[in-house]
Protein backbone atom coordinates (compact mmCIF):
# COMPACT_ATOMS: atom_id res chain seq x y z
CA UNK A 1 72.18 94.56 140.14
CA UNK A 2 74.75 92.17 139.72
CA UNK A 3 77.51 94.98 138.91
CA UNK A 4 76.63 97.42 141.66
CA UNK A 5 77.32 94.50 143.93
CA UNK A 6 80.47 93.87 142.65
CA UNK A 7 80.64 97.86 142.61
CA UNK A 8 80.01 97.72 146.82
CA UNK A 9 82.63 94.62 147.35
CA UNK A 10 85.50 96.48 145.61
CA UNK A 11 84.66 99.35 147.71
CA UNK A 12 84.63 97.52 150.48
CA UNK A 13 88.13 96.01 150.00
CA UNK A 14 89.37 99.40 148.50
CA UNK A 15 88.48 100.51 152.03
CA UNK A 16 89.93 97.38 153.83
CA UNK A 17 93.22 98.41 151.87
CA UNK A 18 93.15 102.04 152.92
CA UNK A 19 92.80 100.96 156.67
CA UNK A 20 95.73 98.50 156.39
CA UNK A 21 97.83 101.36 154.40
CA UNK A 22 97.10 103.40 157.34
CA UNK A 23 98.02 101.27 159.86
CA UNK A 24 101.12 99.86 157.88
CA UNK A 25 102.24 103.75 157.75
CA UNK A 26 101.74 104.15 161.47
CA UNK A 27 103.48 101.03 162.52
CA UNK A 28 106.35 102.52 160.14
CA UNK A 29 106.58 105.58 161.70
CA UNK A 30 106.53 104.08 164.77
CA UNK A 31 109.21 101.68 163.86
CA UNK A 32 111.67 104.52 162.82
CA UNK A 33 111.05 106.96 165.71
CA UNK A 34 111.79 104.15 168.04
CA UNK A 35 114.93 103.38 165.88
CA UNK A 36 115.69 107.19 166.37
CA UNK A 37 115.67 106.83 169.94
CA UNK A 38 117.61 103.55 170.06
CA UNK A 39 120.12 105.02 167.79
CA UNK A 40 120.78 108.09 170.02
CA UNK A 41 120.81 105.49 172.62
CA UNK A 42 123.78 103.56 171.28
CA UNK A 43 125.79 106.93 170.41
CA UNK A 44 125.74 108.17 173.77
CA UNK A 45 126.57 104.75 175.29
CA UNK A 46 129.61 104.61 172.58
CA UNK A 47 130.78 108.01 173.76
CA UNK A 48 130.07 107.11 177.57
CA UNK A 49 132.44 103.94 176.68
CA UNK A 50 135.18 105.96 175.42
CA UNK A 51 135.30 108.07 178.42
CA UNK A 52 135.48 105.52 180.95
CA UNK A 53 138.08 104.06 178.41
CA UNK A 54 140.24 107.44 178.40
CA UNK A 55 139.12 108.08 182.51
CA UNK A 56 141.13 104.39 183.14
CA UNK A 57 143.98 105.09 180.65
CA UNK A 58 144.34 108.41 182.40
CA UNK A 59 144.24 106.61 186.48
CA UNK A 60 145.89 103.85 185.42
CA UNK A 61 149.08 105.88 184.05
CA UNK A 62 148.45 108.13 187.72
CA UNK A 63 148.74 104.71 189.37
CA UNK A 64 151.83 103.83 187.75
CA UNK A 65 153.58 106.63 188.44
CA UNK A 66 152.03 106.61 191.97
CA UNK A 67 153.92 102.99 192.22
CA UNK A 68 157.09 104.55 190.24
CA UNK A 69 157.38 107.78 192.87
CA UNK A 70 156.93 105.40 195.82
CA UNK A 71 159.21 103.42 195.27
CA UNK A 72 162.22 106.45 194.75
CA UNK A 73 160.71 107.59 198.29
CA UNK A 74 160.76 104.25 199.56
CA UNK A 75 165.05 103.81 198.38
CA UNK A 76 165.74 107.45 199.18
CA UNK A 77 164.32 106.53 202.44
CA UNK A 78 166.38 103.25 203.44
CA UNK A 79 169.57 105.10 201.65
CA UNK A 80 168.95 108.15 203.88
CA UNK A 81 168.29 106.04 207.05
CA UNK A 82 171.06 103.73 206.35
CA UNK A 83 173.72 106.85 206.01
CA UNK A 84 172.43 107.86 209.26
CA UNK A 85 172.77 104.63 211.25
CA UNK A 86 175.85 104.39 209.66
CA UNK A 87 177.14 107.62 211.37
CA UNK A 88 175.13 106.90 214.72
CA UNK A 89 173.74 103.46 215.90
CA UNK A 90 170.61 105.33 217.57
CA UNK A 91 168.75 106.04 214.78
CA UNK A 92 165.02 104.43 214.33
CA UNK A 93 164.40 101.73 211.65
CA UNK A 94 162.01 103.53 209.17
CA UNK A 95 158.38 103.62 209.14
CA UNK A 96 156.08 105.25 207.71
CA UNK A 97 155.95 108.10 209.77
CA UNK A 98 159.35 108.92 209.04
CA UNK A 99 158.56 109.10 205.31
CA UNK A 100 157.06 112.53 206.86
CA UNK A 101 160.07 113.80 207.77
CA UNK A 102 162.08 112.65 204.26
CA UNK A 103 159.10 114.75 202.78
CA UNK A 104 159.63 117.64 205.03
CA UNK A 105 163.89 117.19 204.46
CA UNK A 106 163.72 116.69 200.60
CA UNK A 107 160.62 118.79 199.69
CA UNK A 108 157.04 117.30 199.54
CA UNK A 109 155.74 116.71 195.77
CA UNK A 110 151.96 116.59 197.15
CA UNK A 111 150.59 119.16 199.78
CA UNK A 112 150.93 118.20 203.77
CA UNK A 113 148.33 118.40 206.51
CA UNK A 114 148.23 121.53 208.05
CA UNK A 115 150.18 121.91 211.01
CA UNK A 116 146.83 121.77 213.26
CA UNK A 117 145.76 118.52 212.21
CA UNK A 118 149.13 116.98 212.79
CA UNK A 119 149.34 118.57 216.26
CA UNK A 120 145.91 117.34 216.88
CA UNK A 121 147.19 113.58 216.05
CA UNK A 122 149.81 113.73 218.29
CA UNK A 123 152.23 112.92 214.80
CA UNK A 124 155.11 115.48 216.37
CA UNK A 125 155.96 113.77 219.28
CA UNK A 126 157.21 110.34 216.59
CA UNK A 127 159.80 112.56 215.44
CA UNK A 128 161.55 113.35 218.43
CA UNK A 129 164.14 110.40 218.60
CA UNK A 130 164.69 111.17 215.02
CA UNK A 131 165.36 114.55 215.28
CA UNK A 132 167.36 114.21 218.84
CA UNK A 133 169.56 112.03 216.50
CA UNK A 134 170.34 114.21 213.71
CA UNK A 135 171.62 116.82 216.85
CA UNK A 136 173.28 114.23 218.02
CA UNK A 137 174.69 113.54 214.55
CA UNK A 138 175.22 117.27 213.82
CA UNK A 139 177.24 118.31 216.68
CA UNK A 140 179.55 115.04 216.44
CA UNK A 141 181.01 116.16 213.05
């Protein structure tokens, strides 16, 4: 009697060990399907990094350029206003506005308004002391 209770016991723990096997193989497989996911987690966070990375390089260069062609407008403007006040005392100090007109004069590198939206601003009517003066300057010479 004595050995087929020792017989039940180890079957007993033989079947304790099985359950724990099982459960030690699920919690595994658990353990590396969630690593799965975190993993593709992490790639497409690295490659979401390296575009926003690229997008700012790419702005950022835009911007500086931006800054660089502004600031040619900006001295073509002053030079171009001064040679004009220097030939007639009439003409307007610059403003913004007028940077319209340099664009229109020298060639526009980005697209204008179309005419109907400028109309409907009331823009045109600015111009006309600056273009009155470049008659003025015109017929003079």
């Amino acid at each position: 009697m004595n050995g087929r209770a020792d017989m039940e016991g180890y079957l007993r723990r033989l079947e304790a060990f099985r359950n724990n096997d099982i459960e030690r193989e699920t919690m595994v497989v658990e353990l590396v399907k969630r690593l799965n996911d975190l993993q593709i987690q992490f790639d497409q966070k690295c490659i979401d990094y390296e575009d926003a990375v690229e997008s700012r390089r790419t702005w950022q260069a835009k911007a500086m350029q931006s800054n660089r062609d502004l600031g040619e407008i900006q001295r073509a403007t002053v030079s171009f206003f001064s040679f004009l006040a220097f030939f007639h005392p009439f003409v307007p100090i610059p403003c913004p506005l007028h940077l319209l007109f340099i664009y229109l004069f020298f060639g526009c590198p980005t697209p204008l308004p179309e005419p109907d939206s400028l109309a409907s601003r009331n823009l045109t009517s600015s111009f006309l002391p600056l273009s009155t003066a470049i008659m003025r300057t015109s017929a003079m010479t």
